[in-house]
PDB file of N, CA and C in Angstrom:
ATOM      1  N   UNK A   1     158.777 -43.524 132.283  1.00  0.00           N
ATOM      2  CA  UNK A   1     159.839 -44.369 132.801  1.00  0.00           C
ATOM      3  C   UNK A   1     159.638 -44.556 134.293  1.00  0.00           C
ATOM      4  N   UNK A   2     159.598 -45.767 134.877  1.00  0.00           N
ATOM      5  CA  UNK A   2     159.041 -46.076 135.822  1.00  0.00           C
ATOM      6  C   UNK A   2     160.905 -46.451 136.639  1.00  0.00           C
ATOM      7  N   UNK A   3     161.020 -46.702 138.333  1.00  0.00           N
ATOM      8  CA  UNK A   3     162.223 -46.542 138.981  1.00  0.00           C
ATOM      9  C   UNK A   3     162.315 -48.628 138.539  1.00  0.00           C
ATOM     10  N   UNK A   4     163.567 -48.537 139.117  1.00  0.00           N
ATOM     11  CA  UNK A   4     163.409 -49.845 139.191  1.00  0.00           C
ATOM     12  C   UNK A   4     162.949 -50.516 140.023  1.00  0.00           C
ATOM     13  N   UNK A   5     162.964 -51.890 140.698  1.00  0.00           N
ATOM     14  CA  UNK A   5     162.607 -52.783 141.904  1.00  0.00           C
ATOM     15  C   UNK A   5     163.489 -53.404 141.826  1.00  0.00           C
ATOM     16  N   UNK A   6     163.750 -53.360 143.696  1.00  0.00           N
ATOM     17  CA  UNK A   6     164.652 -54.609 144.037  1.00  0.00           C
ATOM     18  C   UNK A   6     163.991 -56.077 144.617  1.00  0.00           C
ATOM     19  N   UNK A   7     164.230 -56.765 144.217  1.00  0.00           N
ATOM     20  CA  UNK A   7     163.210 -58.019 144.963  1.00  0.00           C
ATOM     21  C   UNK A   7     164.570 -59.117 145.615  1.00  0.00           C
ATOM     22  N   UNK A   8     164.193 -59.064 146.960  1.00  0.00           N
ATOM     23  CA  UNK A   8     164.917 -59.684 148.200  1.00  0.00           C
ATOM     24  C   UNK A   8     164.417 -61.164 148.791  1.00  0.00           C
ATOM     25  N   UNK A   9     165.281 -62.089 148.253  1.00  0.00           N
ATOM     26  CA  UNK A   9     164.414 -63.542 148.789  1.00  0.00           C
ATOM     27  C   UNK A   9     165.231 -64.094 150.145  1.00  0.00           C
ATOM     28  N   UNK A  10     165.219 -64.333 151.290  1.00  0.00           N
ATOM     29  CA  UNK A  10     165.676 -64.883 152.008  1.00  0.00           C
ATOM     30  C   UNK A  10     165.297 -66.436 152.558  1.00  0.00           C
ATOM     31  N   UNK A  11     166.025 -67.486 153.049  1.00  0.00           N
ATOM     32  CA  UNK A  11     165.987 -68.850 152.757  1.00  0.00           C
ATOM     33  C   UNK A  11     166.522 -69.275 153.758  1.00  0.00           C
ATOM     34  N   UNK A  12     165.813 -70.074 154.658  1.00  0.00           N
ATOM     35  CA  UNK A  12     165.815 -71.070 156.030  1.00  0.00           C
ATOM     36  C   UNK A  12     166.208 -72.413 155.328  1.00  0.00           C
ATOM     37  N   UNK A  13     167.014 -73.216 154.604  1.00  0.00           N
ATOM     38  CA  UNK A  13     166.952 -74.835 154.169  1.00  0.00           C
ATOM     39  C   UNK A  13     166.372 -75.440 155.119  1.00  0.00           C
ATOM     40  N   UNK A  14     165.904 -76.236 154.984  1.00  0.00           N
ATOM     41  CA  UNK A  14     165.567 -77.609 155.804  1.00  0.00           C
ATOM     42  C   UNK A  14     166.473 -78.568 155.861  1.00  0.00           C
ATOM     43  N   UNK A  15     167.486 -78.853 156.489  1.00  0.00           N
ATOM     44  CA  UNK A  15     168.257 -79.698 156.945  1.00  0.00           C
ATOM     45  C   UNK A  15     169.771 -79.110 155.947  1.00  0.00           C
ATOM     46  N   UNK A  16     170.568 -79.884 155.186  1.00  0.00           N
ATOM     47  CA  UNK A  16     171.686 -79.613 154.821  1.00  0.00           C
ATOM     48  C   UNK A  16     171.229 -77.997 154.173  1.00  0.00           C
ATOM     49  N   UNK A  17     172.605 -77.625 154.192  1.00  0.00           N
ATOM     50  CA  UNK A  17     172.689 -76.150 153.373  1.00  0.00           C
ATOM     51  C   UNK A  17     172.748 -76.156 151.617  1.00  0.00           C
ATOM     52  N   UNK A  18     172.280 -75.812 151.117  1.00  0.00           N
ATOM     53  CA  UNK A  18     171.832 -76.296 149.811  1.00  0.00           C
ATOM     54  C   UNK A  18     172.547 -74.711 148.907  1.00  0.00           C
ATOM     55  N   UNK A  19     173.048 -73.657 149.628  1.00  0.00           N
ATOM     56  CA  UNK A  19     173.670 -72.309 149.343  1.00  0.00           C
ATOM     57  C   UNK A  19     173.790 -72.314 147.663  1.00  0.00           C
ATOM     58  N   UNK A  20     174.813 -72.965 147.698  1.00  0.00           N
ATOM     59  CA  UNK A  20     175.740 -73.163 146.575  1.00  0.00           C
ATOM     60  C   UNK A  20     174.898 -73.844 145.482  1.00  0.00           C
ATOM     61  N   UNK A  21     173.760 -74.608 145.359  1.00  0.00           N
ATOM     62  CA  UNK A  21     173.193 -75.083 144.390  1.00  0.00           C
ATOM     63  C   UNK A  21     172.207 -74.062 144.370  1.00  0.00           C
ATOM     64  N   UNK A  22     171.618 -73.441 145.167  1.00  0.00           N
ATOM     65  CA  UNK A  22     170.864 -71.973 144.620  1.00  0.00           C
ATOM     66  C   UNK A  22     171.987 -71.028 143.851  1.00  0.00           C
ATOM     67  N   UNK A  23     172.487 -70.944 144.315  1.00  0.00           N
ATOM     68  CA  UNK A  23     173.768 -69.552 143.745  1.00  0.00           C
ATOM     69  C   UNK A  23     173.905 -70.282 142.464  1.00  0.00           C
ATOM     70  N   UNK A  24     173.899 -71.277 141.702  1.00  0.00           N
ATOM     71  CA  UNK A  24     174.463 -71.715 140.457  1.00  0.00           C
ATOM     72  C   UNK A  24     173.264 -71.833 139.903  1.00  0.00           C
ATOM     73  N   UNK A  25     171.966 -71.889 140.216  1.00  0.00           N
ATOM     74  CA  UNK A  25     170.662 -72.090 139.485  1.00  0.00           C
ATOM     75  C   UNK A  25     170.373 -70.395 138.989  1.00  0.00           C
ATOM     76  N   UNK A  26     170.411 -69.395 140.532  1.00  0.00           N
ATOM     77  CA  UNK A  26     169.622 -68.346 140.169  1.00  0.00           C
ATOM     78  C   UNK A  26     171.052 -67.528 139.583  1.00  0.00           C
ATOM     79  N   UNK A  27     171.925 -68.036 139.447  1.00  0.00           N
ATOM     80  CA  UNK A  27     173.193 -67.264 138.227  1.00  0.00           C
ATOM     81  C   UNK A  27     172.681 -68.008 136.753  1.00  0.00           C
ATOM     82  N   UNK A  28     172.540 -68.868 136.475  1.00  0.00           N
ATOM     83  CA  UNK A  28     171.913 -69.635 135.564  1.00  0.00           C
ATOM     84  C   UNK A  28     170.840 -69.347 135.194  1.00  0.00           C
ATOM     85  N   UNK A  29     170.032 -69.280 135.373  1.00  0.00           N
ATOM     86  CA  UNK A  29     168.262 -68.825 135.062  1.00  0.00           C
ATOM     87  C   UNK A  29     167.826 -67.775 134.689  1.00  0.00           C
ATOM     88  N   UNK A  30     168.337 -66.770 135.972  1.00  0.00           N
ATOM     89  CA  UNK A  30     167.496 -65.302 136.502  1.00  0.00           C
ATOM     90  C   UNK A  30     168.134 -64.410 135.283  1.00  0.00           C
ATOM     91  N   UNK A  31     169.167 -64.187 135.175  1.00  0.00           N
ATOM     92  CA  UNK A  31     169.920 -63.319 134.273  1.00  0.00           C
ATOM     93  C   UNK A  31     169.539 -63.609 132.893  1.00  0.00           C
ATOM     94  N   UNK A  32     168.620 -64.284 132.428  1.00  0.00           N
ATOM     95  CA  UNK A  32     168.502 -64.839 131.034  1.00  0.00           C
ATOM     96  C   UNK A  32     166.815 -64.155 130.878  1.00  0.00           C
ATOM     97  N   UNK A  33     166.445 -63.494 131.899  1.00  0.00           N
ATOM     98  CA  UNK A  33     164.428 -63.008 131.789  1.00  0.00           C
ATOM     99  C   UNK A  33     164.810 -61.404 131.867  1.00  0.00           C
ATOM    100  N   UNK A  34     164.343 -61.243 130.993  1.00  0.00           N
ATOM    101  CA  UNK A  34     164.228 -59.956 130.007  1.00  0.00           C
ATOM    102  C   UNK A  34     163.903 -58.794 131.434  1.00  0.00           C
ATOM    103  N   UNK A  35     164.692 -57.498 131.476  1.00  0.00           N
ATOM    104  CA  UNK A  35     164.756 -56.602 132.609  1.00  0.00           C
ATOM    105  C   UNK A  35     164.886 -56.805 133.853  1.00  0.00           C
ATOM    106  N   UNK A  36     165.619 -58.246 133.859  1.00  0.00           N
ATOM    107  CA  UNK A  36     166.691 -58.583 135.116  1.00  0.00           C
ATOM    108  C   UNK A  36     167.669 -57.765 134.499  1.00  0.00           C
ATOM    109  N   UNK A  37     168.464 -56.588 135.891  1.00  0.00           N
ATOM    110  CA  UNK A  37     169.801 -56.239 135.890  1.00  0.00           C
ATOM    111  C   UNK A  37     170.892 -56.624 136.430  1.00  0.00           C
ATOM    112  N   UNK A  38     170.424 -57.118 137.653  1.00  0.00           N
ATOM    113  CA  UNK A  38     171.471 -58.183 138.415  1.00  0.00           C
ATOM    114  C   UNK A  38     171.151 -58.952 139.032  1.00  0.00           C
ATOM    115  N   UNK A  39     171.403 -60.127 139.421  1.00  0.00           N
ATOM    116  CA  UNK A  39     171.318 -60.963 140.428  1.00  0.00           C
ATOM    117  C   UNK A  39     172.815 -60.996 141.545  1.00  0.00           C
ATOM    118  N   UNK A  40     172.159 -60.784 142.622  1.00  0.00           N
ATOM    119  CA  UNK A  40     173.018 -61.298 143.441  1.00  0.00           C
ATOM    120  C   UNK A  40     172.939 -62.211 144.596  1.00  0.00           C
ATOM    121  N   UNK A  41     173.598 -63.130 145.000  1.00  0.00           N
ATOM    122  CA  UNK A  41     172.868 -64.147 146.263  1.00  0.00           C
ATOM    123  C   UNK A  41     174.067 -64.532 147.279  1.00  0.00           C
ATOM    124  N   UNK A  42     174.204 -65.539 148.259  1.00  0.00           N
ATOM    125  CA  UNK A  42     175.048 -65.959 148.528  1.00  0.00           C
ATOM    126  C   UNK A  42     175.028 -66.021 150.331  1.00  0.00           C
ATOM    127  N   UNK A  43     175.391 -66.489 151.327  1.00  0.00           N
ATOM    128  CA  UNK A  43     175.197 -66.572 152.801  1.00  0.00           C
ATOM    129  C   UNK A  43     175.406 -65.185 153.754  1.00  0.00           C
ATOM    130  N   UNK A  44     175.081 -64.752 154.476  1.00  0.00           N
ATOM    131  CA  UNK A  44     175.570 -64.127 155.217  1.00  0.00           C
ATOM    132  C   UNK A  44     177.037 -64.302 155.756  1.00  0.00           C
ATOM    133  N   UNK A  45     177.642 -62.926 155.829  1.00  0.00           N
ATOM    134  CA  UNK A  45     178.970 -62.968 156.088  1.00  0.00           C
ATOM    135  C   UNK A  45     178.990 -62.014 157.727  1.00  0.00           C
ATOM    136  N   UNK A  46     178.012 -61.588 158.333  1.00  0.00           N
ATOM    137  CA  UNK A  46     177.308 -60.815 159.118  1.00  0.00           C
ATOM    138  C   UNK A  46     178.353 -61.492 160.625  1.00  0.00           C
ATOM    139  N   UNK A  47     178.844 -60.830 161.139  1.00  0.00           N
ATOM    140  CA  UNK A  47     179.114 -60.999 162.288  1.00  0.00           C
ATOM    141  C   UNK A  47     178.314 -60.778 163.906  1.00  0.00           C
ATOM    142  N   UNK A  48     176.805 -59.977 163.521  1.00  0.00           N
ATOM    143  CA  UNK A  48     175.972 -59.595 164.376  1.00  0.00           C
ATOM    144  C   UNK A  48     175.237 -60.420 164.569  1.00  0.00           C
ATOM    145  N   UNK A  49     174.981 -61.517 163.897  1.00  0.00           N
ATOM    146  CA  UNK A  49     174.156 -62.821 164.084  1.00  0.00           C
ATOM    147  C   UNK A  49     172.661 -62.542 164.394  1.00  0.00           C
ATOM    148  N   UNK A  50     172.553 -61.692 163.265  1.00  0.00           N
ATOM    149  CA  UNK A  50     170.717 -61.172 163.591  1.00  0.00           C
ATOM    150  C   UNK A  50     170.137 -61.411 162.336  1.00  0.00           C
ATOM    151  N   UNK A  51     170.548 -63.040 161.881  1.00  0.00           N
ATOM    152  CA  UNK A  51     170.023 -63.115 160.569  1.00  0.00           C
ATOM    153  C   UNK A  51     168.726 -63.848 160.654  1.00  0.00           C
ATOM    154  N   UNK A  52     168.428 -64.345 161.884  1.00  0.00           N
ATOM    155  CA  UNK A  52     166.535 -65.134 162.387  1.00  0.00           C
ATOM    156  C   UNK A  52     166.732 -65.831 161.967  1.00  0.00           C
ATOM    157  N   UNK A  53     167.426 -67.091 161.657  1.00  0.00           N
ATOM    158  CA  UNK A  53     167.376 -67.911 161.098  1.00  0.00           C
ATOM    159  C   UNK A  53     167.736 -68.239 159.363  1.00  0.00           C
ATOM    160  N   UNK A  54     167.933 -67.183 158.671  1.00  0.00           N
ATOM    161  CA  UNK A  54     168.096 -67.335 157.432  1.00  0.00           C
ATOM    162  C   UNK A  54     169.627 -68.166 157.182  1.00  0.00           C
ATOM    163  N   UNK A  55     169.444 -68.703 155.812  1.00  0.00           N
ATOM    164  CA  UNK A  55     170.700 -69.048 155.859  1.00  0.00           C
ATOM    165  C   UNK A  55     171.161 -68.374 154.600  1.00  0.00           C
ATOM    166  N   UNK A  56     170.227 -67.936 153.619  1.00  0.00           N
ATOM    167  CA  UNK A  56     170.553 -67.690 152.097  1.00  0.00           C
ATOM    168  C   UNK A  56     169.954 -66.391 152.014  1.00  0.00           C
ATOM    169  N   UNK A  57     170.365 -65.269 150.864  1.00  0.00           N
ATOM    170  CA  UNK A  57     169.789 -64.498 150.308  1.00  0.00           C
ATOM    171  C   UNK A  57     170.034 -64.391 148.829  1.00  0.00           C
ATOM    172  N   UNK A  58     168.476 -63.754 148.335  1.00  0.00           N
ATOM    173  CA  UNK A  58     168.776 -63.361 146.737  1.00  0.00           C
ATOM    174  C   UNK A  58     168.246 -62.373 146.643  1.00  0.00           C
ATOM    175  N   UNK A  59     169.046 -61.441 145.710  1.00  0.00           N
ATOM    176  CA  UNK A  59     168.505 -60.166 145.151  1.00  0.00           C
ATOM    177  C   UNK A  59     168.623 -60.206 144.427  1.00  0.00           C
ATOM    178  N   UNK A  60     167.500 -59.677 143.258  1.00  0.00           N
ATOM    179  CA  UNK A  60     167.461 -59.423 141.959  1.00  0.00           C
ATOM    180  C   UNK A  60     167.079 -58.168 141.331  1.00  0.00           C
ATOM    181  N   UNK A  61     167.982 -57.443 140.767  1.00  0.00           N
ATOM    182  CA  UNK A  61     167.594 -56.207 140.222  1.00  0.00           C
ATOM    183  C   UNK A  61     166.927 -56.214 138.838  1.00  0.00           C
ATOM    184  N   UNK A  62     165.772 -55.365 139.087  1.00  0.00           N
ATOM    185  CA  UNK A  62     164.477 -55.472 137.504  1.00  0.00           C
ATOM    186  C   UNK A  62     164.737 -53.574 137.189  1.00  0.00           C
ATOM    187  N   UNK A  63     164.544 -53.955 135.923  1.00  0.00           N
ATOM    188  CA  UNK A  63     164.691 -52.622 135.198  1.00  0.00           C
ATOM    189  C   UNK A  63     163.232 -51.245 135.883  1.00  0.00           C
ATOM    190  N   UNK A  64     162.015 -52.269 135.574  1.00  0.00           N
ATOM    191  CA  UNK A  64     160.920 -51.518 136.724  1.00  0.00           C
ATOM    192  C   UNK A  64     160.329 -52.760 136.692  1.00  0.00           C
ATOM    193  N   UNK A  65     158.882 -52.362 137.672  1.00  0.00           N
ATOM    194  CA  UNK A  65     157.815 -52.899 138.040  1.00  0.00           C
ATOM    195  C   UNK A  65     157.570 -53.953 136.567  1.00  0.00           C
ATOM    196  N   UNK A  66     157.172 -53.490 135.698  1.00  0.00           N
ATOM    197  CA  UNK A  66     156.403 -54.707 134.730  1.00  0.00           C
ATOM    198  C   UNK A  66     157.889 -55.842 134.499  1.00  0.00           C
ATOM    199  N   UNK A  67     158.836 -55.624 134.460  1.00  0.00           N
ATOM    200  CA  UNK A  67     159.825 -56.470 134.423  1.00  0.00           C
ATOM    201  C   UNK A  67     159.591 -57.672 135.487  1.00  0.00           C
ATOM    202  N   UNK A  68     159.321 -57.289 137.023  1.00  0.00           N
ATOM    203  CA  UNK A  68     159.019 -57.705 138.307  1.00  0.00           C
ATOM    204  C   UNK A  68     158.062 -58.788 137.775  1.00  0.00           C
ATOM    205  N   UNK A  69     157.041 -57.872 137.190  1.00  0.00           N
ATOM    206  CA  UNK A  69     155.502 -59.019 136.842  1.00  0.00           C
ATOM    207  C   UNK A  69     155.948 -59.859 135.701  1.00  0.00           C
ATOM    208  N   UNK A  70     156.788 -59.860 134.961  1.00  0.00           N
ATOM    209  CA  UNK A  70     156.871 -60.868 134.367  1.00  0.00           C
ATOM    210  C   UNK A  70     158.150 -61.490 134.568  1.00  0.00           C
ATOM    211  N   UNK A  71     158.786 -61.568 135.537  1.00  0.00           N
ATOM    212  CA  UNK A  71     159.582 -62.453 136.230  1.00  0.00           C
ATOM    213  C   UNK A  71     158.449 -63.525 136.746  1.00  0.00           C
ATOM    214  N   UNK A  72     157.935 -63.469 137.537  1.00  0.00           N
ATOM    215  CA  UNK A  72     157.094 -64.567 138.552  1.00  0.00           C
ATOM    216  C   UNK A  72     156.909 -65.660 137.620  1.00  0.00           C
ATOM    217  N   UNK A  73     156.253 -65.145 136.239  1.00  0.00           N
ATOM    218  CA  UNK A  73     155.263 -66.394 135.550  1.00  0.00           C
ATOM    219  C   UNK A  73     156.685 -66.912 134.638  1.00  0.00           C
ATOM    220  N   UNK A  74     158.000 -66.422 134.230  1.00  0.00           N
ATOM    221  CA  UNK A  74     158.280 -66.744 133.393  1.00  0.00           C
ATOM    222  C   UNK A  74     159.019 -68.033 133.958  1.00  0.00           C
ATOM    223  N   UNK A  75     159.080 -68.695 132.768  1.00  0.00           N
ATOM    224  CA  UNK A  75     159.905 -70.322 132.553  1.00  0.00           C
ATOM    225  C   UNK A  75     160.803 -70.232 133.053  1.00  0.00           C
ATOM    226  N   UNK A  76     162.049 -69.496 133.256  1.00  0.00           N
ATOM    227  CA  UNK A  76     163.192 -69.039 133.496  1.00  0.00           C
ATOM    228  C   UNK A  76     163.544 -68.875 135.201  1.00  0.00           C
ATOM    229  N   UNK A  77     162.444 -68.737 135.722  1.00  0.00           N
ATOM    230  CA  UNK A  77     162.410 -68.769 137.274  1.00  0.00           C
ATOM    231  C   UNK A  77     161.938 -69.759 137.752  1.00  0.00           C
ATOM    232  N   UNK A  78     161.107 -70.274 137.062  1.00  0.00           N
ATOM    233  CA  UNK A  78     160.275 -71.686 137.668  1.00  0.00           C
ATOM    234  C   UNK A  78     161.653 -72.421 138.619  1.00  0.00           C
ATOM    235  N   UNK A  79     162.570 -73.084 137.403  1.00  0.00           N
ATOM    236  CA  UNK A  79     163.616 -73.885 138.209  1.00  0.00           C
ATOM    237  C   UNK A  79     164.213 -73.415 139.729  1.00  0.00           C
ATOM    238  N   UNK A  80     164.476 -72.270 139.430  1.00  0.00           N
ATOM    239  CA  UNK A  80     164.785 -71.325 140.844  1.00  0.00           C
ATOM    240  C   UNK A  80     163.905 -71.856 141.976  1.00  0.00           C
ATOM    241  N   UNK A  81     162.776 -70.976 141.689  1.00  0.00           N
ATOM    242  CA  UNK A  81     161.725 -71.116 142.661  1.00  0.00           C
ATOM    243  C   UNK A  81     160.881 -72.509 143.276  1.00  0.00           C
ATOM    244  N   UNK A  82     161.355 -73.291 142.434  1.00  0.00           N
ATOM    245  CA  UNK A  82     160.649 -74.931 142.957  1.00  0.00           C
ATOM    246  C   UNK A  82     162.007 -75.457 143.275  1.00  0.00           C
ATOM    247  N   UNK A  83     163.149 -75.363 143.183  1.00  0.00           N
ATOM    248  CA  UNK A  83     164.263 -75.478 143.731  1.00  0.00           C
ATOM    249  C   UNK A  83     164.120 -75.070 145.683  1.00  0.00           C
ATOM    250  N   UNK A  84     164.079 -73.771 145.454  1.00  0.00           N
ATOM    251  CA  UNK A  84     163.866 -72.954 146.905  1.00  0.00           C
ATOM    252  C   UNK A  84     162.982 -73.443 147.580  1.00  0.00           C
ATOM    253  N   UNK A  85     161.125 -74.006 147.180  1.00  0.00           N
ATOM    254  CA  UNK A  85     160.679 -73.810 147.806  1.00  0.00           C
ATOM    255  C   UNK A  85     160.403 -75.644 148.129  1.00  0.00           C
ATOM    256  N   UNK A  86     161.204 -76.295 147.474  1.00  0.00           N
ATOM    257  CA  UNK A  86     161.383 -78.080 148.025  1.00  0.00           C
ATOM    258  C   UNK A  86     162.324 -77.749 148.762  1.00  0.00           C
ATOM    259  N   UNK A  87     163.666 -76.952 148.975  1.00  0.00           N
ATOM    260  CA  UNK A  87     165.071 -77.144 149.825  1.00  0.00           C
ATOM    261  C   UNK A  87     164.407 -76.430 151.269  1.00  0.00           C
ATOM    262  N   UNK A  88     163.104 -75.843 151.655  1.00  0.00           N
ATOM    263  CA  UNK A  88     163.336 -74.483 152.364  1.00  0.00           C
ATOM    264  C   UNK A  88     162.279 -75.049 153.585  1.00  0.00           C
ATOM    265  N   UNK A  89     162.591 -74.804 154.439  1.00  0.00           N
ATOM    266  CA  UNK A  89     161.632 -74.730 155.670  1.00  0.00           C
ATOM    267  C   UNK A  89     160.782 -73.193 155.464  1.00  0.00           C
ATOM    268  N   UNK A  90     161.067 -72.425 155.655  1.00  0.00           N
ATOM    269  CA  UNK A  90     160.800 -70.952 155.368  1.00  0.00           C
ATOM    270  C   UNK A  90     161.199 -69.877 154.328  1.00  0.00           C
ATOM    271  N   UNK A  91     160.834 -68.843 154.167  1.00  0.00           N
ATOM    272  CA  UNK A  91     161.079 -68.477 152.599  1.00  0.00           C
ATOM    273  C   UNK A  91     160.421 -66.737 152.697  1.00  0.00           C
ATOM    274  N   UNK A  92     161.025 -65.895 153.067  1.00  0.00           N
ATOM    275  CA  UNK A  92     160.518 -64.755 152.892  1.00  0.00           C
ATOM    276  C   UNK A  92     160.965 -63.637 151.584  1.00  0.00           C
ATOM    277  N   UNK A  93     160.177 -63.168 151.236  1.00  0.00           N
ATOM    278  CA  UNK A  93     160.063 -62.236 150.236  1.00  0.00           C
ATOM    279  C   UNK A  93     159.615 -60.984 150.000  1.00  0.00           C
ATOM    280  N   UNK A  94     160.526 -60.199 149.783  1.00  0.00           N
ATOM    281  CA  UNK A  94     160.332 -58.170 149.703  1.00  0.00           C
ATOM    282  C   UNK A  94     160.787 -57.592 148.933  1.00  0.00           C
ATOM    283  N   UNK A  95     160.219 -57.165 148.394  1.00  0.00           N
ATOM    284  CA  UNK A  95     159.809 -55.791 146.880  1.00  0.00           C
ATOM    285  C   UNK A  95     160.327 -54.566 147.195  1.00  0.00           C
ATOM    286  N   UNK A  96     160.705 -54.012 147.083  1.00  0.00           N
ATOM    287  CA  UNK A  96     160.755 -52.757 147.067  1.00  0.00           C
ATOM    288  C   UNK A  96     161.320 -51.803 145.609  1.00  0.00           C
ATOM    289  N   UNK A  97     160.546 -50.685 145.828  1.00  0.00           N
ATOM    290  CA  UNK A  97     161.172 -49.491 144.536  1.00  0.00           C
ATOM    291  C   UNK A  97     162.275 -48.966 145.106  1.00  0.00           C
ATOM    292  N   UNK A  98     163.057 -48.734 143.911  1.00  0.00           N
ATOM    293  CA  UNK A  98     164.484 -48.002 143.652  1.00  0.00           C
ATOM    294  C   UNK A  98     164.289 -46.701 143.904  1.00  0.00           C
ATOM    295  N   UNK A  99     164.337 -45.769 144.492  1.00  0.00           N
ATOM    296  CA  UNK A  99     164.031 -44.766 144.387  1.00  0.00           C
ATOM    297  C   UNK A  99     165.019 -43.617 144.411  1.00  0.00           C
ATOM    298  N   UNK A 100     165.989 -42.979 144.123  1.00  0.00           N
ATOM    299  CA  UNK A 100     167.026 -42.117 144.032  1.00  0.00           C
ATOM    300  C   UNK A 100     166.515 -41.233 145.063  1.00  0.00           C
ATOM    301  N   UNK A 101     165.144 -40.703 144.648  1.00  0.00           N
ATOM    302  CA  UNK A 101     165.107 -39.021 145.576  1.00  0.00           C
ATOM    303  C   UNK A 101     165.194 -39.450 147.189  1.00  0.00           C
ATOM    304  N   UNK A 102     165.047 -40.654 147.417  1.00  0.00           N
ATOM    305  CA  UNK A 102     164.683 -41.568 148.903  1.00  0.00           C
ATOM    306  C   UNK A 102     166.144 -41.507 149.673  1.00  0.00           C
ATOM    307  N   UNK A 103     167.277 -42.074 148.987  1.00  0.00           N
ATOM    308  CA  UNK A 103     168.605 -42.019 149.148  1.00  0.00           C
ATOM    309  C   UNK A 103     169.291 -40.838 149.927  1.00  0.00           C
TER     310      UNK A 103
END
């Protein structure tokens, strides 16, 4: 039994804010590919204003790693991800393991 992964997308739009039509795609899509546990997304609510420019985030919780690898290729994300990456000037992305003993 392998930990889980969290995978963290953050999102610069290119011109209008497009928030809300990501938040209804990757609630729509992501939750339907086999060892997604959660999705969560939505703007910064951050009052420190040290977001570099982002305007969006998504997190998606995978049961483990092979869940992760077959997120990327599946059908189910495509819409997401060609969504994001026509709306986006910039587009960063980070992986990380779940790790309890780390905590």
């Amino acid at each position: 039994m392998g930990s889980g992964v969290t995978h963290v997308v953050l999102v610069e739009w290119s011109g209008e804010d497009r928030s809300a039509e990501a938040d209804a795609l990757s609630r729509e899509h992501l939750p339907r590919i086999e060892g997604v546990e959660s999705v969560r997304s939505g703007r910064s609510i951050s009052s420190e204003g040290l977001e570099g420019g982002f305007h969006w985030m998504l997190t998606v919780r995978f049961r483990d790693r092979a869940a992760l690898e077959g997120y990327l290729p599946h059908p189910e994300h495509r819409p997401v991800a060609e969504f994001i990456g026509g709306a986006s000037d910039r587009v960063v992305v980070f992986d990380t393991a779940d790790d309890d003993a780390a905590a």
